[in-house]
Protein backbone atom coordinates (compact mmCIF):
# COMPACT_ATOMS: atom_id res chain seq x y z
CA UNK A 1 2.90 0.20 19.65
CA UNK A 2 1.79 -0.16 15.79
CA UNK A 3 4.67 0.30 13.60
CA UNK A 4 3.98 0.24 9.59
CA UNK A 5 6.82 0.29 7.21
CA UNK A 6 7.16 0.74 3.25
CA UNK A 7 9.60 -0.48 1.05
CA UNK A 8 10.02 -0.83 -2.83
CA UNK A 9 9.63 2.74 -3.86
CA UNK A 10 12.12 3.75 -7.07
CA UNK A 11 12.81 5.16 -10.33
CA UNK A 12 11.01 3.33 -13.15
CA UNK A 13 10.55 3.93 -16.77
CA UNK A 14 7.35 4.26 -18.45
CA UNK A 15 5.60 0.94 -18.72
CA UNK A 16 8.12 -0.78 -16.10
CA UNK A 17 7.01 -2.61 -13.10
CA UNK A 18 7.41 -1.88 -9.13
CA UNK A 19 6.39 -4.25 -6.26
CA UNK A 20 5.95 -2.67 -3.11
CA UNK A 21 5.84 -4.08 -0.04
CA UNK A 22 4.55 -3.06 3.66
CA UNK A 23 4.97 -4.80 7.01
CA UNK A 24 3.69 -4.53 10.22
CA UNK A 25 5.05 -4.69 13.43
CA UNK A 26 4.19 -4.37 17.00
CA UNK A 27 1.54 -5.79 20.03
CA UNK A 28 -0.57 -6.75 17.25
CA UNK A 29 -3.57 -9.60 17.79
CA UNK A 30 -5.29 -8.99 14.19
CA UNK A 31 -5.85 -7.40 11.05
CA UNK A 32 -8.54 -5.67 9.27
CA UNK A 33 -8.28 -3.77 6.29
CA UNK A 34 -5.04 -2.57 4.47
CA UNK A 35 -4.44 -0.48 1.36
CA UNK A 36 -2.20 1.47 -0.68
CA UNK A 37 -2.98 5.16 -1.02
CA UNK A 38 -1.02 7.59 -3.33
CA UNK A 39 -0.03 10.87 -3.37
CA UNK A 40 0.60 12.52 -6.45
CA UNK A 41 2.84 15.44 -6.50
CA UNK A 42 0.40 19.39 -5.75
CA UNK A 43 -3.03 16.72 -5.56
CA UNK A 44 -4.75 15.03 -2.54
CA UNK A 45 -4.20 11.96 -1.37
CA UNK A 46 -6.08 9.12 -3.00
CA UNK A 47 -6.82 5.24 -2.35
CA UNK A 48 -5.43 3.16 -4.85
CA UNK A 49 -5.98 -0.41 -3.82
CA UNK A 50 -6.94 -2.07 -0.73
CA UNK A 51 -8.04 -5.59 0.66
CA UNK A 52 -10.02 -6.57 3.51
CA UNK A 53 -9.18 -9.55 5.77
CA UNK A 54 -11.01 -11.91 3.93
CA UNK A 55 -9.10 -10.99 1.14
CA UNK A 56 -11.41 -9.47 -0.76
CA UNK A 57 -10.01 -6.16 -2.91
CA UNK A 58 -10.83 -3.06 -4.72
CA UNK A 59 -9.22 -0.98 -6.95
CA UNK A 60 -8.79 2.71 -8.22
CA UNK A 61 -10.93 3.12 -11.57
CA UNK A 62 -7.70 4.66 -12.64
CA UNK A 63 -5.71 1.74 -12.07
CA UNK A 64 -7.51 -1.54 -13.54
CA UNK A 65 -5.72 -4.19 -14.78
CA UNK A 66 -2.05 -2.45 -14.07
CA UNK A 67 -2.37 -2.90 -10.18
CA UNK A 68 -2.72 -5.87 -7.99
CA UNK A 69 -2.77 -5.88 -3.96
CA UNK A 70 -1.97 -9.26 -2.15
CA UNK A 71 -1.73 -10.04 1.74
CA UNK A 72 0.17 -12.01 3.85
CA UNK A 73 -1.12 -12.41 7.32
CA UNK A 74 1.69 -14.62 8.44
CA UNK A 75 4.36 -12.42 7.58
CA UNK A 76 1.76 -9.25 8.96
CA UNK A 77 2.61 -7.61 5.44
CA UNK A 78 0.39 -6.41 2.40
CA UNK A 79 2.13 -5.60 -1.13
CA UNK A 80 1.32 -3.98 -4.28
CA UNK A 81 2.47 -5.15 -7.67
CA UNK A 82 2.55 -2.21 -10.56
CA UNK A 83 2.58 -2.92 -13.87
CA UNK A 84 2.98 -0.96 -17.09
CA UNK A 85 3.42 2.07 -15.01
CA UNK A 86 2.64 5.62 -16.30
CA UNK A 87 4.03 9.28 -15.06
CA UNK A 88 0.79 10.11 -13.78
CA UNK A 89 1.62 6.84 -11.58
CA UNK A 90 4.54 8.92 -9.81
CA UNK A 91 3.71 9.87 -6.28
CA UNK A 92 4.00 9.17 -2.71
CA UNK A 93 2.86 5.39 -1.60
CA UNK A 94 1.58 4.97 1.70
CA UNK A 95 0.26 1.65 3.14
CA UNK A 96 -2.76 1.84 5.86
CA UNK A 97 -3.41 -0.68 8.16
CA UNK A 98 -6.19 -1.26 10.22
CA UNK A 99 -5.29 -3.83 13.42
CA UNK A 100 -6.44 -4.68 16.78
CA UNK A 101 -3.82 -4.71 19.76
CA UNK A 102 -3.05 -7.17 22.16
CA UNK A 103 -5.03 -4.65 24.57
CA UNK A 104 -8.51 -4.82 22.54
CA UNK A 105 -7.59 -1.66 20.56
CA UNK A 106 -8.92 -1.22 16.93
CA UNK A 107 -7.31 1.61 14.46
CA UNK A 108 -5.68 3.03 11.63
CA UNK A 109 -1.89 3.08 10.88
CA UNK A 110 0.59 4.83 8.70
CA UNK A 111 3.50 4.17 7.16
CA UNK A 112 6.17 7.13 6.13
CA UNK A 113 5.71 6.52 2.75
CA UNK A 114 8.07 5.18 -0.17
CA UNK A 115 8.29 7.42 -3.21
CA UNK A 116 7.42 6.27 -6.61
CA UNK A 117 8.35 8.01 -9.61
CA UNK A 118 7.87 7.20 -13.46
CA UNK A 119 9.84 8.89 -15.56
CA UNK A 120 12.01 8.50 -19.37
């Protein structure tokens, strides 16, 4: 069993910062792609950032420059450092991972979520 678990969520002023983090746990044999989706309060969820195994990553036009995703395989864990944050950066953060199993499997995982909001 796949077990994906944010942390770092908060209260932040306008043009603070926030690192979030998200680890993985469980029968896990390897990783593929991760990323940080948001959802904003009454509007769809949306990808933010994500990175692929080979560390490669890819950002939000809405969130140059302010974002940055990073990976540690070791510690099975991806994070997401936000600076200069705005209210329209205030939402739900979820963290996706896609991993094999010990048993061959390949698929997507959720986390519950960790609530960001940006507010005076």
């Amino acid at each position: 069993q796949v077990q994906v678990t944010e942390s770092g969520g908060g209260l932040v002023e306008p043009g603070g910062s926030l690192r979030l983090s998200c680890l993985v746990s469980g029968s896990i044999s390897g990783f593929h792609a991760m990323g940080w989706h948001r959802m904003p309060p009454g509007r769809p969820r949306e990808l933010v950032a994500s990175i692929d195994r080979l560390g490669i990553t890819d950002y939000a036009h809405s969130v140059p420059g302010r974002l940055t995703i990073s990976r540690n395989n070791t510690k099975k864990a991806i994070y997401l450092q936000m600076n200069s944050l705005k209210p329209e950066d205030t939402g739900e953060y979820l963290c996706n991972a896609e991993v094999r199993t010990l048993t061959g499997v390949r698929g997507d995982h959720w986390g519950q979520g960790t609530q960001v909001t940006v507010s005076s």
